[in-house]
Protein backbone atom coordinates (compact mmCIF):
# COMPACT_ATOMS: atom_id res chain seq x y z
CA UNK A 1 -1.53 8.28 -11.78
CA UNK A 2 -4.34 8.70 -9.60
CA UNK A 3 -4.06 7.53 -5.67
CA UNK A 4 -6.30 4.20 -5.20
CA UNK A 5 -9.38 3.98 -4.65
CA UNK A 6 -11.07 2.20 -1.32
CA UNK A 7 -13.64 -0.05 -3.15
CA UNK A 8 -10.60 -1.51 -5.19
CA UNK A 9 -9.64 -2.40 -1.79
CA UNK A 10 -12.38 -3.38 -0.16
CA UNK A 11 -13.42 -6.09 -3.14
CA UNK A 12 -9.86 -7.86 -2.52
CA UNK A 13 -9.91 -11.39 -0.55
CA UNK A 14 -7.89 -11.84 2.51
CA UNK A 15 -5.02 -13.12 0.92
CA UNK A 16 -4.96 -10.61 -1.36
CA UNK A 17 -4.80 -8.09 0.76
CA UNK A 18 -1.90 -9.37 2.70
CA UNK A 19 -0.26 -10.20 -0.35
CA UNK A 20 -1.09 -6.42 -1.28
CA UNK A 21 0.41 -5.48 1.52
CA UNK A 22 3.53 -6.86 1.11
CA UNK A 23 4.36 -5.64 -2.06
CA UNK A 24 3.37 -2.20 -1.27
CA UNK A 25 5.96 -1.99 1.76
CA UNK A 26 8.47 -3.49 -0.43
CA UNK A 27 7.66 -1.13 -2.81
CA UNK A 28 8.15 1.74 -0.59
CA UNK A 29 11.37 0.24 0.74
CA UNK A 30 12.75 0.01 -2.97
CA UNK A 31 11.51 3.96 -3.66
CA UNK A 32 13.72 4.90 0.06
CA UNK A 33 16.56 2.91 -1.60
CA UNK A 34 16.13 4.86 -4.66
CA UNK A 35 16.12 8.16 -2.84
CA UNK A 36 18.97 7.61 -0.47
CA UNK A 37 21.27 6.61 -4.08
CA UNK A 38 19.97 9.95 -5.72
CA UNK A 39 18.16 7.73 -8.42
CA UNK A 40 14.18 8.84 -7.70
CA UNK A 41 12.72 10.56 -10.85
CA UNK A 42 8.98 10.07 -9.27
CA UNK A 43 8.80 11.35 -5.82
CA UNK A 44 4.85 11.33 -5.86
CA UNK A 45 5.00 7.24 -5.66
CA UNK A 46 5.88 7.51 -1.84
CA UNK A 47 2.56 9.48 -1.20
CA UNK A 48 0.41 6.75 -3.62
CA UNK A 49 1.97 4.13 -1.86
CA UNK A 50 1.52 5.50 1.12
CA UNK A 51 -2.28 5.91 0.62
CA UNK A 52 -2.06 2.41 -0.53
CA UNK A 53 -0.56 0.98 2.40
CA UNK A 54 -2.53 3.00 4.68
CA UNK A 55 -5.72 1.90 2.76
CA UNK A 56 -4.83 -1.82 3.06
CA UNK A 57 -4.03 -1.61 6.48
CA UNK A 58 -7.63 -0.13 7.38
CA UNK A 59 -9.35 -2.72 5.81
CA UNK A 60 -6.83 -5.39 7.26
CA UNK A 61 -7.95 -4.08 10.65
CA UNK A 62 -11.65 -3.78 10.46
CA UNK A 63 -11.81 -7.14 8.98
CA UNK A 64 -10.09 -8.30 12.04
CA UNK A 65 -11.78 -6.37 14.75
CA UNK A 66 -15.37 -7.45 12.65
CA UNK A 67 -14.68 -11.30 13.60
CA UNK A 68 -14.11 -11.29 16.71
């Protein structure tokens, strides 16, 4: 699996991207659960998702600081 790419990002609607969000901290919540109860198999999924997250995040913010 290959990390994400930005223009994936960047093409996603607002909504979207806060929906995108969401599931991507859940998601990283769910992988610390799974490491904490010794049942991670794929520990390269908290660096994707952390990409991911900090990807979505980016965009989040310089499509708020470009409105105002």
């Amino acid at each position: 699996m290959a990390l994400p790419k930005i223009a994936e990002v960047i093409s996603l609607t607002d909504e979207e991207l806060a929906a995108q969000i969401v599931a991507v901290k859940r998601n990283l919540f769910d992988l610390r659960l799974r490491q904490a109860t010794r049942r991670l198999e794929k520990t390269h999924e908290f660096k994707h998702n952390r990409h991911k997250l900090a990807q979505l995040l980016t965009v989040e913010h310089q499509r708020k600081t470009a409105k105002v």
